[in-house]
C-alpha atoms as a PDB file:
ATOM      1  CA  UNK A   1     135.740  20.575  56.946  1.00  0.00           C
ATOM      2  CA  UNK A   2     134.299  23.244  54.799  1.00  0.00           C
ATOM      3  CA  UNK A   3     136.513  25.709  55.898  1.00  0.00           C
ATOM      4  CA  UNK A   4     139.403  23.995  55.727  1.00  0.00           C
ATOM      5  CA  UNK A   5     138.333  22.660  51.654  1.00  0.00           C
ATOM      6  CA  UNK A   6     137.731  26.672  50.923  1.00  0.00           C
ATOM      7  CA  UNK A   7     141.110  27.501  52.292  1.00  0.00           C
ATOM      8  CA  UNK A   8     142.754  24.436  50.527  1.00  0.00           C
ATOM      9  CA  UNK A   9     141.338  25.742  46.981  1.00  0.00           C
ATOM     10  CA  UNK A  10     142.288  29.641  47.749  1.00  0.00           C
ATOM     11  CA  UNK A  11     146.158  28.693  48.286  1.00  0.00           C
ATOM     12  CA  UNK A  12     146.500  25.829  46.340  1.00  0.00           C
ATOM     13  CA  UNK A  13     144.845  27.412  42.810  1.00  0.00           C
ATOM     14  CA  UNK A  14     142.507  24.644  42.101  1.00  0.00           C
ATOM     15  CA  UNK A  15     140.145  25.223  39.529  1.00  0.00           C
ATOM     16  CA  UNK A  16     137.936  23.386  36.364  1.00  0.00           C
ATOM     17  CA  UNK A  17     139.791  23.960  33.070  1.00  0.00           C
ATOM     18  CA  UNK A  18     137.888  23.329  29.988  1.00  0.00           C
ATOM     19  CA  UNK A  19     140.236  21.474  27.439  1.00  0.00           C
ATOM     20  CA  UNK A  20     138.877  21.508  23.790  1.00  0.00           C
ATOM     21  CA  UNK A  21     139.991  18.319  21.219  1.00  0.00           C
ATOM     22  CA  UNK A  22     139.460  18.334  17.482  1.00  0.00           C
ATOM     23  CA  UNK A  23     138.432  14.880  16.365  1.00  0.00           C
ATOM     24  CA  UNK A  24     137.828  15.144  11.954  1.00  0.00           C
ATOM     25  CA  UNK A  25     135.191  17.837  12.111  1.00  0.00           C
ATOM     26  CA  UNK A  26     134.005  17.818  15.307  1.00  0.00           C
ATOM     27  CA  UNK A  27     135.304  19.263  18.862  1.00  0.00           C
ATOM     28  CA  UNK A  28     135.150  17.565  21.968  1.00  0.00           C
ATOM     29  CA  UNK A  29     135.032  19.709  25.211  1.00  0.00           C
ATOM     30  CA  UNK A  30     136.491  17.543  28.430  1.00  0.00           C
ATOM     31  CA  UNK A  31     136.567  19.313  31.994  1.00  0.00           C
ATOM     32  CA  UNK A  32     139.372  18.396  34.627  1.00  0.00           C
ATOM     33  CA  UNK A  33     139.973  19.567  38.076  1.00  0.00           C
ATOM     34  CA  UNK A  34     143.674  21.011  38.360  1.00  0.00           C
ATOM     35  CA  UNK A  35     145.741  23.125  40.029  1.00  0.00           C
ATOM     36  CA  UNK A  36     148.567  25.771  39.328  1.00  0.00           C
ATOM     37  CA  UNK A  37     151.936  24.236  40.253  1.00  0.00           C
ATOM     38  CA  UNK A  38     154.946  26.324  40.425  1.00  0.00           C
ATOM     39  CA  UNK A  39     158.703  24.336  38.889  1.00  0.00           C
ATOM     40  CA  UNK A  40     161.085  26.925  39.744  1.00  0.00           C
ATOM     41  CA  UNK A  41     160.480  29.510  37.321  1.00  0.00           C
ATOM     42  CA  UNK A  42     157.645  27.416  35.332  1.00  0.00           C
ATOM     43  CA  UNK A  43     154.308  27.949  35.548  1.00  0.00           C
ATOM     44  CA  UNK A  44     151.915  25.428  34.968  1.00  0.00           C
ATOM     45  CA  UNK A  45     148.489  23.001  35.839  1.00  0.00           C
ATOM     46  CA  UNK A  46     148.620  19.549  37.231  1.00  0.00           C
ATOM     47  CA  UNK A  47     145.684  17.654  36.484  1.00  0.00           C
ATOM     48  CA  UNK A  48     143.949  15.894  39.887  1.00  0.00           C
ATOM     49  CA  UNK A  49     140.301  14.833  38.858  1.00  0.00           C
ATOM     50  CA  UNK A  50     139.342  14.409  35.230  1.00  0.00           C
ATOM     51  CA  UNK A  51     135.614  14.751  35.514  1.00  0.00           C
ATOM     52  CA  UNK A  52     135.103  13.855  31.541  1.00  0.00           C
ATOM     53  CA  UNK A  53     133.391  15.267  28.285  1.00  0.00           C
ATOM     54  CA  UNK A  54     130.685  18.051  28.735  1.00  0.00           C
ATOM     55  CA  UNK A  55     127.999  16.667  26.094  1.00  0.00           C
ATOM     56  CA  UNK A  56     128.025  12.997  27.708  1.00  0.00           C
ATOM     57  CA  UNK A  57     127.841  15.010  31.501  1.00  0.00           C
ATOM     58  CA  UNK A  58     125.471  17.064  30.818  1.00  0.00           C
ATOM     59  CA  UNK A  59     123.084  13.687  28.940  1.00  0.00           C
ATOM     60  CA  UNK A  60     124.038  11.434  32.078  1.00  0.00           C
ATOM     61  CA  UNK A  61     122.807  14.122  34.746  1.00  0.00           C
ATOM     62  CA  UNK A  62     126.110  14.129  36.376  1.00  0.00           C
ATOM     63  CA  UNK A  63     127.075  17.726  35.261  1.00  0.00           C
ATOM     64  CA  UNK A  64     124.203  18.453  37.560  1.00  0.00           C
ATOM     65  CA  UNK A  65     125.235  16.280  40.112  1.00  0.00           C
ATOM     66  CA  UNK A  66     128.618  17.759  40.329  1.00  0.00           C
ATOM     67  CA  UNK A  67     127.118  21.371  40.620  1.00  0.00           C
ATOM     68  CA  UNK A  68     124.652  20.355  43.067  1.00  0.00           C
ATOM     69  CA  UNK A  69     127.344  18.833  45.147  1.00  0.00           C
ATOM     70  CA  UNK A  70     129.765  21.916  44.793  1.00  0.00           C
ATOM     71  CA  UNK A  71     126.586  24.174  45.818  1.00  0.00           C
ATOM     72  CA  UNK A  72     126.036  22.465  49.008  1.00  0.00           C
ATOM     73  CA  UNK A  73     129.635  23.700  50.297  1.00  0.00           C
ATOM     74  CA  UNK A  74     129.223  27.072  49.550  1.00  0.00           C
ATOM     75  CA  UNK A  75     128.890  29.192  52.207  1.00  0.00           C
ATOM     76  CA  UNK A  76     126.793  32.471  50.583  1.00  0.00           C
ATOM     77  CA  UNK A  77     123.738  32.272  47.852  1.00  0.00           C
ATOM     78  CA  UNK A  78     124.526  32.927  44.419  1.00  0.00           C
ATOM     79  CA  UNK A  79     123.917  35.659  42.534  1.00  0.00           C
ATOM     80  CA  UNK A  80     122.479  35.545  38.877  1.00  0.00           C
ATOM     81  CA  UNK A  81     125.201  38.276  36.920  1.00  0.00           C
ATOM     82  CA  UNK A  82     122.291  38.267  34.103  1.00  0.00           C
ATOM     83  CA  UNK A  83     120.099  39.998  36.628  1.00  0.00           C
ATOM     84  CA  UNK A  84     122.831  43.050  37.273  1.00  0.00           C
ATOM     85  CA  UNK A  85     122.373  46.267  36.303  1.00  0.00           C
ATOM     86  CA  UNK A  86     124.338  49.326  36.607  1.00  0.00           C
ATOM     87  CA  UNK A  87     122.591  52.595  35.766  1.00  0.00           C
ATOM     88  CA  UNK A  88     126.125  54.533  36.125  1.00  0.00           C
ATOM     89  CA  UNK A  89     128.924  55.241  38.292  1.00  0.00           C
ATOM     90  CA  UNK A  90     130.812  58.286  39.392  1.00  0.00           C
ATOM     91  CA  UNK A  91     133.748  59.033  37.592  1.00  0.00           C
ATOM     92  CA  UNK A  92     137.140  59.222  40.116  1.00  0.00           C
ATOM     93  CA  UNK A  93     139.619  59.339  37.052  1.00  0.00           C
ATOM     94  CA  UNK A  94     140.207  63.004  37.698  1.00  0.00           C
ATOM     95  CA  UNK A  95     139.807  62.792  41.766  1.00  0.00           C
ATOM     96  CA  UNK A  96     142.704  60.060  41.802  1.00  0.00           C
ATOM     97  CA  UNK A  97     144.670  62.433  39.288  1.00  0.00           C
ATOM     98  CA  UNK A  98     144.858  65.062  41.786  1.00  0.00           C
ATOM     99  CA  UNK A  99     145.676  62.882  45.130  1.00  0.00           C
ATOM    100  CA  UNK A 100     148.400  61.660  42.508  1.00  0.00           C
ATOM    101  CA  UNK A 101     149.904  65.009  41.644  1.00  0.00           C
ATOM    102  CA  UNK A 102     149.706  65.906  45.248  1.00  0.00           C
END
């Protein structure tokens, strides 16, 4: 089953999009499941789960929940990007230069 959900979201684009409203003063940040639909030479999303307002997930636990429940069908650990560090890299702007000119 797990395989067959990772391959579903790899071909079908599904993704969370974050969709800001402005209510008076204040802004309102809702999350939805979609994915990318194609209408002929349109691009756009098509909305399949809306999961609901960040503030009032995040107060109810659910935002937690959700992640929790995501985590348990992935298939590798994840990796904190805060704890990267790169101390430098070779440079290959000049090496592909050459295999370009030749």
């Amino acid at each position: 089953m797990l395989d067959v959900l990772s391959v579903w979201c790899y071909c079908y684009g599904v993704f969370v999009k974050v969709t800001r409203r402005r209510r008076g003063d204040k802004v309102y940040e809702y999350l939805s499941l979609v994915e990318s639909v194609r209408d002929g030479s349109k691009v756009g999303h098509r909305t399949l789960l809306r999961l609901g307002e960040v503030t009032a997930l995040r107060e109810s636990g659910q935002l937690e929940r959700i992640v929790a429940a995501l985590e348990t069908h992935l298939n590798k650990e994840r990796i904190d990007v805060g704890a990267l560090a790169a101390e430098g890299a070779p440079g290959v702007g000049a090496v592909a230069a050459v295999a370009a000119l030749w």
